[in-house]
C-alpha atoms as a PDB file:
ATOM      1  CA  UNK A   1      -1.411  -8.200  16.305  1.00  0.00           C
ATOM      2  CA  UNK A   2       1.525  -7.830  14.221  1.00  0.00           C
ATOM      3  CA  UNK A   3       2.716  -7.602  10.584  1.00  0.00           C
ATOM      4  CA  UNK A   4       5.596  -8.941   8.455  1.00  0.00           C
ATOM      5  CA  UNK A   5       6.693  -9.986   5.401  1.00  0.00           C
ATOM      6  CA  UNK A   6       7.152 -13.812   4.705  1.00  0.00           C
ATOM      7  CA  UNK A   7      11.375 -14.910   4.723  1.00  0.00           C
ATOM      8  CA  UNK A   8      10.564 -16.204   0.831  1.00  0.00           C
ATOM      9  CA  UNK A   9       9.286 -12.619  -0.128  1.00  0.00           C
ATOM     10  CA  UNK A  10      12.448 -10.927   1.660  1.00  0.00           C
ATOM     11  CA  UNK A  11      14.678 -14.003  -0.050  1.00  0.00           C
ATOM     12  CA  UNK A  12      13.113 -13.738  -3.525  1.00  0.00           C
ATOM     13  CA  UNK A  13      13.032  -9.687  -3.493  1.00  0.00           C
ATOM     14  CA  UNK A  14      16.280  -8.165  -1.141  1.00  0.00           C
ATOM     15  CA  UNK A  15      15.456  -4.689  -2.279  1.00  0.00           C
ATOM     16  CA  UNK A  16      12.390  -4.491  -0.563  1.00  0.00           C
ATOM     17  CA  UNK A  17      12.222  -1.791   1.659  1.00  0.00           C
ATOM     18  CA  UNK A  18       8.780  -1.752   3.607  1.00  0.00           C
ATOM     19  CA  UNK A  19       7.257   1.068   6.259  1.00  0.00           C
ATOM     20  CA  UNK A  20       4.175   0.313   8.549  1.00  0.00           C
ATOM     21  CA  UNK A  21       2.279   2.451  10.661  1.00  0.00           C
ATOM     22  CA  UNK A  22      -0.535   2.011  13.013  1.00  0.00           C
ATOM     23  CA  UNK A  23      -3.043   5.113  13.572  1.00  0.00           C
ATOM     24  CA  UNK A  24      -5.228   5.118  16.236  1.00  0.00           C
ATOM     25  CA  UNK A  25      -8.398   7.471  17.032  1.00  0.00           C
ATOM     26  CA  UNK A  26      -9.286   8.004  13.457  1.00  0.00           C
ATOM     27  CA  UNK A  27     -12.467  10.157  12.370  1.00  0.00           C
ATOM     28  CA  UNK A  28     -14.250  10.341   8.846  1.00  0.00           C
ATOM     29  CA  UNK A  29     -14.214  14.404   9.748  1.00  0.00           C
ATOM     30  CA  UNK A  30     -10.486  15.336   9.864  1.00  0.00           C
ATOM     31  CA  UNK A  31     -10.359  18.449   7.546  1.00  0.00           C
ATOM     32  CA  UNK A  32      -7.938  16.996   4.825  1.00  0.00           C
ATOM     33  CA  UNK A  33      -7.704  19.091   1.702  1.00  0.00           C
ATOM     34  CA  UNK A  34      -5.002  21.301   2.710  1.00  0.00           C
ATOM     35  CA  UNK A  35      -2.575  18.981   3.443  1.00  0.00           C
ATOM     36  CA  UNK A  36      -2.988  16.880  -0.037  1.00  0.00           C
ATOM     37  CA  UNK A  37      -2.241  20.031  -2.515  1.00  0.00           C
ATOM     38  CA  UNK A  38       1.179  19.506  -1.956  1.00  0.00           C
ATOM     39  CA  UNK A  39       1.252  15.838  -2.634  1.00  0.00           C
ATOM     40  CA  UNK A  40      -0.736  16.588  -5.676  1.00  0.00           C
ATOM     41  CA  UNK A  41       1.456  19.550  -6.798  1.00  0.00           C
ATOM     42  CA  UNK A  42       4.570  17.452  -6.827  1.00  0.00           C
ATOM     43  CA  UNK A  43       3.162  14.392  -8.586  1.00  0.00           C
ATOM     44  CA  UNK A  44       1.721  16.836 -11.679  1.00  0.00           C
ATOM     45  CA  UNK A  45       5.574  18.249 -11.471  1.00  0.00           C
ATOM     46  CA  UNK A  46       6.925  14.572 -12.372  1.00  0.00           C
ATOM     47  CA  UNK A  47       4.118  13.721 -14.807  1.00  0.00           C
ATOM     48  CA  UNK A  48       4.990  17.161 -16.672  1.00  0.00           C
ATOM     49  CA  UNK A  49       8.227  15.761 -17.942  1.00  0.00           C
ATOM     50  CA  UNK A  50       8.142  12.136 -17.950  1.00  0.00           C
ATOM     51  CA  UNK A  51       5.792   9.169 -17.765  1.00  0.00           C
ATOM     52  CA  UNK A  52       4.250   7.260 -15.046  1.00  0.00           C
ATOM     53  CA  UNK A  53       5.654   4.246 -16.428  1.00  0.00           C
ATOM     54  CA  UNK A  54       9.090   5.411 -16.504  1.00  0.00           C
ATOM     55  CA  UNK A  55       9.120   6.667 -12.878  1.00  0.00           C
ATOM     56  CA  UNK A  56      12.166   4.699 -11.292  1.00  0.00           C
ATOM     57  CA  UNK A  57       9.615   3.313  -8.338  1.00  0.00           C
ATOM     58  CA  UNK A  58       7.415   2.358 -10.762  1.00  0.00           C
ATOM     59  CA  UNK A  59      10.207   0.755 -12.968  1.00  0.00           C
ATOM     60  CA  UNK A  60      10.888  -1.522  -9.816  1.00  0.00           C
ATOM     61  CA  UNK A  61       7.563  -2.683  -9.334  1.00  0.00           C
ATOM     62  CA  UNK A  62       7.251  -3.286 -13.071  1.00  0.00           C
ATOM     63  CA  UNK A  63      10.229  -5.734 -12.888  1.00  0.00           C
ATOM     64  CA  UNK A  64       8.792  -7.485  -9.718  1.00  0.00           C
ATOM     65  CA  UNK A  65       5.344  -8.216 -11.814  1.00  0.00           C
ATOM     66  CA  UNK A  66       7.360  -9.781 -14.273  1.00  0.00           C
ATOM     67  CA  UNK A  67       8.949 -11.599 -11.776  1.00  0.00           C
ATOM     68  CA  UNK A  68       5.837 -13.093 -10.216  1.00  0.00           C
ATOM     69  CA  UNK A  69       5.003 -14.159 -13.577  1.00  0.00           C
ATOM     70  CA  UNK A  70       2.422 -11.249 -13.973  1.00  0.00           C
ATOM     71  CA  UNK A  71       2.444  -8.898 -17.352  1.00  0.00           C
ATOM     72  CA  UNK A  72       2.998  -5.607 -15.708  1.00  0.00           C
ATOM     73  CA  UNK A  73       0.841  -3.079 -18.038  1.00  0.00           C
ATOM     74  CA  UNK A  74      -1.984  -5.460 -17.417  1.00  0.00           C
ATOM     75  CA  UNK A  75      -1.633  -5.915 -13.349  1.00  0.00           C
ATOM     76  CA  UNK A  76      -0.281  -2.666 -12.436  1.00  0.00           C
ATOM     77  CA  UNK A  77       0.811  -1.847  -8.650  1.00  0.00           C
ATOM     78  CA  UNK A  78      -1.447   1.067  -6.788  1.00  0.00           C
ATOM     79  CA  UNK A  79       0.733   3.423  -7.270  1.00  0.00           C
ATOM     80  CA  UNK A  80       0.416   3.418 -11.168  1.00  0.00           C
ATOM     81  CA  UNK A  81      -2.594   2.787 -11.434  1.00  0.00           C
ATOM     82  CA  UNK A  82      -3.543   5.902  -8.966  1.00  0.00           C
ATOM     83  CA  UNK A  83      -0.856   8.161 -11.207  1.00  0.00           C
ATOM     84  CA  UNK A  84      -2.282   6.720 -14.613  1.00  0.00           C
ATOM     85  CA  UNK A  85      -5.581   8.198 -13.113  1.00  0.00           C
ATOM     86  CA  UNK A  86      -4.681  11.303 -11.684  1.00  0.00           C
ATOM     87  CA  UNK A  87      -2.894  12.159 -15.338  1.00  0.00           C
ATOM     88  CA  UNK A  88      -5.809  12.087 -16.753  1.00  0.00           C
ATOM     89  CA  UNK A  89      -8.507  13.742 -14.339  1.00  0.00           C
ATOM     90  CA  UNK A  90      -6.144  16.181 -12.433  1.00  0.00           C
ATOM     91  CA  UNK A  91      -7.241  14.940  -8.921  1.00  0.00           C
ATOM     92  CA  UNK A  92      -8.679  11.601  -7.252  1.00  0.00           C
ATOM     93  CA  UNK A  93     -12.104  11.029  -5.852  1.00  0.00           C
ATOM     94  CA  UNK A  94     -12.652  11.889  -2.152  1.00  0.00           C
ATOM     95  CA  UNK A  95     -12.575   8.944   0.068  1.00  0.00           C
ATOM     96  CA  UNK A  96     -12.154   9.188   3.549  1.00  0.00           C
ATOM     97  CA  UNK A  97      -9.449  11.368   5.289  1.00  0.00           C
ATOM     98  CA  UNK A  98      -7.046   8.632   5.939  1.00  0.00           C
ATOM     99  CA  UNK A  99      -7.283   7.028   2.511  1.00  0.00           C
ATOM    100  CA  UNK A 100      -7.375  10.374   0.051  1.00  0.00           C
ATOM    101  CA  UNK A 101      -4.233  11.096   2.514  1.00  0.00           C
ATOM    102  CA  UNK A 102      -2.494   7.590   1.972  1.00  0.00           C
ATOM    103  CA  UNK A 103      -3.341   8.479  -2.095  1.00  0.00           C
ATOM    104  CA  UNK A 104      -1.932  11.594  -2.473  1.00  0.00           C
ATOM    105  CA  UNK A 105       0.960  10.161  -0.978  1.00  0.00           C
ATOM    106  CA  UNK A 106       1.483   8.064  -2.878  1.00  0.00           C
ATOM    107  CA  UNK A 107       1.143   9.706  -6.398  1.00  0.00           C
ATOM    108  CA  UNK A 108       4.013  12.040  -4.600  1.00  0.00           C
ATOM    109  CA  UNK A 109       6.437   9.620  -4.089  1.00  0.00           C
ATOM    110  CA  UNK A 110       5.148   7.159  -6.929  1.00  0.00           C
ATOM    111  CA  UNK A 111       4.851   4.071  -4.297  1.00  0.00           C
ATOM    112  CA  UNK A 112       1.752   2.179  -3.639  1.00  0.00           C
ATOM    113  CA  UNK A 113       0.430   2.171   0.257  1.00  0.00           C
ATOM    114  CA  UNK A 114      -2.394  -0.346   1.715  1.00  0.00           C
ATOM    115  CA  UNK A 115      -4.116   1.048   4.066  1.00  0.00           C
ATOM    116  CA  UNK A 116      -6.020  -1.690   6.424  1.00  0.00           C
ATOM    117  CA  UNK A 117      -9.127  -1.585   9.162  1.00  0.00           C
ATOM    118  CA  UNK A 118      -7.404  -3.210  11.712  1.00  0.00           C
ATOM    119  CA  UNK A 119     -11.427  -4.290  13.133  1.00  0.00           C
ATOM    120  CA  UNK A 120     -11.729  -6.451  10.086  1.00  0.00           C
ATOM    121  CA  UNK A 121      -7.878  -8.046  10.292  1.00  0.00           C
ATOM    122  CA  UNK A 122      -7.200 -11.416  12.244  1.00  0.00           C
ATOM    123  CA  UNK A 123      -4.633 -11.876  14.431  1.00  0.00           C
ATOM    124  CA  UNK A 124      -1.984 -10.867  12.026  1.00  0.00           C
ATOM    125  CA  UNK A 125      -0.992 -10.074   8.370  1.00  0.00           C
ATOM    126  CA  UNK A 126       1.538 -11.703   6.698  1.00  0.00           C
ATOM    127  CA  UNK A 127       2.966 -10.469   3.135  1.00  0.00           C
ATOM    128  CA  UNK A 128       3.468 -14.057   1.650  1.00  0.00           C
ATOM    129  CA  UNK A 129       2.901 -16.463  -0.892  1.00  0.00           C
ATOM    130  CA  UNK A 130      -0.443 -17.952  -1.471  1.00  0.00           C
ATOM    131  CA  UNK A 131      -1.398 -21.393  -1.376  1.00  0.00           C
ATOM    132  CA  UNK A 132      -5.037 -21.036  -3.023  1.00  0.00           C
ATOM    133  CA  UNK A 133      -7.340 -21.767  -0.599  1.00  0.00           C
ATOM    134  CA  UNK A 134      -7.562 -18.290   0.727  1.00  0.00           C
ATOM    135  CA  UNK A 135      -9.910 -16.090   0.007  1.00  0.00           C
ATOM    136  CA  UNK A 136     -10.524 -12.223  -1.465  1.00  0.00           C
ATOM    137  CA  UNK A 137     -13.550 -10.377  -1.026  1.00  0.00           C
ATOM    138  CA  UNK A 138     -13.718  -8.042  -4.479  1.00  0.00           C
ATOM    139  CA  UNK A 139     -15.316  -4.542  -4.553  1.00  0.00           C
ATOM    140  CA  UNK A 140     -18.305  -5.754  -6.327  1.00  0.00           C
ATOM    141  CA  UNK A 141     -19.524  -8.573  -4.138  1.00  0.00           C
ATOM    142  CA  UNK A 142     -17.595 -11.457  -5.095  1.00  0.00           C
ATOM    143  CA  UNK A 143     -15.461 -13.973  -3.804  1.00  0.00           C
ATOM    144  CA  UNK A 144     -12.162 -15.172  -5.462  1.00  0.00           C
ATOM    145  CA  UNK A 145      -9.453 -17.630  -4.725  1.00  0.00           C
ATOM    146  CA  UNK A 146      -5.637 -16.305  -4.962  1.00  0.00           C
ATOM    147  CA  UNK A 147      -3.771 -18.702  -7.376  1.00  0.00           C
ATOM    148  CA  UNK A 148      -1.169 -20.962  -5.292  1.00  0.00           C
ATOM    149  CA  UNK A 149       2.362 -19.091  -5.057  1.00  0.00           C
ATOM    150  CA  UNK A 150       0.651 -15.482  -5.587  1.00  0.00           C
ATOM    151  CA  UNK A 151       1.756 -13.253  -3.340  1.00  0.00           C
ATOM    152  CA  UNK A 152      -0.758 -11.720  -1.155  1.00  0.00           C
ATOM    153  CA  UNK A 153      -1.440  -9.969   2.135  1.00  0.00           C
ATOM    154  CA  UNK A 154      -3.110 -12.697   4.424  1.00  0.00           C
ATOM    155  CA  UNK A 155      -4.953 -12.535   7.579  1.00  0.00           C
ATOM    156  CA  UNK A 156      -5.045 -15.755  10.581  1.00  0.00           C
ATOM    157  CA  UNK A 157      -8.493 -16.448   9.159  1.00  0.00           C
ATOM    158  CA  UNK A 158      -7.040 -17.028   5.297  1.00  0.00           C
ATOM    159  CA  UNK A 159      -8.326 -13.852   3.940  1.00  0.00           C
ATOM    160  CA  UNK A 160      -6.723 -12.139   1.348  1.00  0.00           C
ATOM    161  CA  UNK A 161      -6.577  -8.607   1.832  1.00  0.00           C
ATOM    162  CA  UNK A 162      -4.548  -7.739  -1.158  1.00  0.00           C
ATOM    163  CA  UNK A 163      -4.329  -9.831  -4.329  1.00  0.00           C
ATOM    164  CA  UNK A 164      -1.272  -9.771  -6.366  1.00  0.00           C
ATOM    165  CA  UNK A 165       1.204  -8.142  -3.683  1.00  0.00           C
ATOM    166  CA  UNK A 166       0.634  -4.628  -4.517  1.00  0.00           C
ATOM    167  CA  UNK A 167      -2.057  -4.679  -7.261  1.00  0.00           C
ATOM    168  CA  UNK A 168      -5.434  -4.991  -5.440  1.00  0.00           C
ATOM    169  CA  UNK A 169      -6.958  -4.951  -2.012  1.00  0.00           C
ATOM    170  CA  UNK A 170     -10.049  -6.721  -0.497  1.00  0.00           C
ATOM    171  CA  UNK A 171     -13.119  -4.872   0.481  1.00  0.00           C
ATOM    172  CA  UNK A 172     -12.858  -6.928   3.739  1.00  0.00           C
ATOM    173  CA  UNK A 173     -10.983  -4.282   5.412  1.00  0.00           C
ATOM    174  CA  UNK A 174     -11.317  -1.450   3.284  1.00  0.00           C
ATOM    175  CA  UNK A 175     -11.294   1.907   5.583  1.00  0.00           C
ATOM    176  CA  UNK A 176     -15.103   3.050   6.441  1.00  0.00           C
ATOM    177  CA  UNK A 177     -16.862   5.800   8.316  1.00  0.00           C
ATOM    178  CA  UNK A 178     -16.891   3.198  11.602  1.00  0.00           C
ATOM    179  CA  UNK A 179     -13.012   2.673  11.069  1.00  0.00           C
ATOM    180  CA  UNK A 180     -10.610   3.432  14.003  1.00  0.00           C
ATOM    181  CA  UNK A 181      -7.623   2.421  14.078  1.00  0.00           C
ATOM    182  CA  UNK A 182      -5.833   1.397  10.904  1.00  0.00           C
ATOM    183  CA  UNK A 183      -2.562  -0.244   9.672  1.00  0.00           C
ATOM    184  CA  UNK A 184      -0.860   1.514   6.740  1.00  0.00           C
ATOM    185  CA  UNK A 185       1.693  -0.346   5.138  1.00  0.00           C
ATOM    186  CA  UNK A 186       4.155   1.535   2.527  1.00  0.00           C
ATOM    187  CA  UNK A 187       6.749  -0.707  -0.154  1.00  0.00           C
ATOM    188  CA  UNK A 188       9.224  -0.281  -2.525  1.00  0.00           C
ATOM    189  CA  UNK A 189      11.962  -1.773  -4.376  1.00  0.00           C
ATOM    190  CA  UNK A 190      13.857   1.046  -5.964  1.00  0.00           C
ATOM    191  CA  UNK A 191      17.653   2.372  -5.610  1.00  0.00           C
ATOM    192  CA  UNK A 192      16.496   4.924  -3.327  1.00  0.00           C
ATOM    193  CA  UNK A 193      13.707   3.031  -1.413  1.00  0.00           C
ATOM    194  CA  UNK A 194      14.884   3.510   1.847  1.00  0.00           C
ATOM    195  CA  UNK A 195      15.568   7.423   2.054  1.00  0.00           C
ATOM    196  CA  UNK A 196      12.307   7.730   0.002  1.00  0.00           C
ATOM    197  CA  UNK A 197      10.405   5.341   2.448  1.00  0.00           C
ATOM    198  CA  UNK A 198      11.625   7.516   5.107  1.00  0.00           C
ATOM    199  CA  UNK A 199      10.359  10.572   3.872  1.00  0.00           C
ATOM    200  CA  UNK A 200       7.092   9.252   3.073  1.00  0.00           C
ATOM    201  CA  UNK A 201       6.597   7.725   6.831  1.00  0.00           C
ATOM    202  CA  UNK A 202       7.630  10.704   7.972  1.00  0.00           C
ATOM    203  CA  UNK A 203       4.809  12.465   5.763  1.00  0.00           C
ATOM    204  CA  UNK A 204       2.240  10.013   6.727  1.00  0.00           C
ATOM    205  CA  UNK A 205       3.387  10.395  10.579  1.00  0.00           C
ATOM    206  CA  UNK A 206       3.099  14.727  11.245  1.00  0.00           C
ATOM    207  CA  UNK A 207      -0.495  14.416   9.298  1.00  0.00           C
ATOM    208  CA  UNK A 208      -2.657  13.177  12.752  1.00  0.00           C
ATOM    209  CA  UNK A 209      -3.174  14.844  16.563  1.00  0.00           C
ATOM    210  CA  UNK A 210      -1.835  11.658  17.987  1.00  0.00           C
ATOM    211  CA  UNK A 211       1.782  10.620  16.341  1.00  0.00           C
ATOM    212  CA  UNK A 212       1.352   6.691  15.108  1.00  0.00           C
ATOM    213  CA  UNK A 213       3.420   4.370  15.773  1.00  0.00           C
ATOM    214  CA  UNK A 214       5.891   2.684  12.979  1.00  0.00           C
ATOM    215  CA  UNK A 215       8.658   0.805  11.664  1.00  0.00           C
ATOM    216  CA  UNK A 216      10.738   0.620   8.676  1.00  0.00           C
ATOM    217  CA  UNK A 217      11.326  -3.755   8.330  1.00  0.00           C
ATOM    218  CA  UNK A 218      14.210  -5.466   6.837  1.00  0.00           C
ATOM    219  CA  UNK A 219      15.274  -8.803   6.296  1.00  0.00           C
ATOM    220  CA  UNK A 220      16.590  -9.110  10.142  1.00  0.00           C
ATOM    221  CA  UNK A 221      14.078  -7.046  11.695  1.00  0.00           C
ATOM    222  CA  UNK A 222      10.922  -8.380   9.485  1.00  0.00           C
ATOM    223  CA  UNK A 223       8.326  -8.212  12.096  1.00  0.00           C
ATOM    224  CA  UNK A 224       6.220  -4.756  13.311  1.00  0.00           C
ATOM    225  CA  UNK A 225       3.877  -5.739  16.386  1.00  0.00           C
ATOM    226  CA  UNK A 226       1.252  -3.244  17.444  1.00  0.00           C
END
């Protein structure tokens, strides 16, 4: 199995800087709430004197919406959406380990982070453009059909698992209390993406017993097999 971002994606955005990680012997019983004060403590910090929206990772992401055509207060990447949330309540809902982990995360370093049951994942995934006949499982049930040239994360099998690059993932492979191993991929597209990157791997990687394995890609090394 392996991941990787399409040569188009890596042609049409050269400031991408994208981590994945691979966790093996995952549990829905990890004790978790420790470690995610100090993600939340440092996300409040930056909302305290300045916007979600005006974040510099979020800026990025806001200018690669509106390059894929997309208005970007109306299809906003996970990692606004989560800080637009946590503003208001003051925490996120509990999860599972793994994901309230990848969230907190997140808010902390303001970058969105899929996080993928590798059980429910064909062959591959593949950050690339769509060509509309795949398909996305939503979270209530339905089916939908990724417009042709939207960029999605797709499977061997045609499945969608995230619609709109960075926006929304598919309940296909949605982490659940059965989930084992899992594939957490981390992006961003901002001046200091790849020291920031860095620091969040290494945050995601000193969390588990049993040290994942990862990979920061770039345009000559685009491919993480696992």
């Amino acid at each position: 199995m392996h991941f990787q971002h399409a040569p188009e994606v890596w042609r049409d955005f050269p400031t991408l800087v994208p981590a994945a990680l691979v966790i093996d012997g995952i549990t829905p019983d990890v004790a978790i709430d420790d470690r995610l004060t100090p993600f939340y403590a440092t996300a409040a910090a930056r909302l305290a004197t300045t916007s979600e929206g005006a974040l510099p990772e979020i800026q990025a992401w806001r200018r690669t919406f509106s390059a894929m055509g997309l208005k970007p207060t109306q299809y906003r990447c996970a990692a606004e959406s989560l800080l637009r949330r946590f503003k208001k309540e003051g925490t996120l809902p509990t999860i599972h380990p793994l994901v309230d982990l990848c969230n907190a995360v997140s808010l902390a370093y303001a970058i969105p982070i899929a996080v993928f049951d590798t059980a429910h994942v064909t062959d591959f995934l593949e950050v690339r453009r769509a060509t509309g006949t795949e398909t996305h499982s939503t979270f209530t049930g339905t089916t939908e059909h990724p417009a042709p040239q939207e960029i999605i994360f797709a499977d061997a099998a045609n499945h969608a698992h995230a619609r709109r690059w960075s926006h929304r993932q598919s309940a296909h492979s949605t982490i659940r209390p059965t989930t084992t191993t899992a594939l957490i991929v981390a992006e961003a597209l901002h001046p200091t993406a790849r020291t920031d990157i860095e620091h969040l791997t290494d945050a995601l990687a000193t969390t588990w017993p049993r040290p994942p394995r990862s990979a920061i890609l770039t345009e000559s090394s685009p491919r993480f097999d696992f």
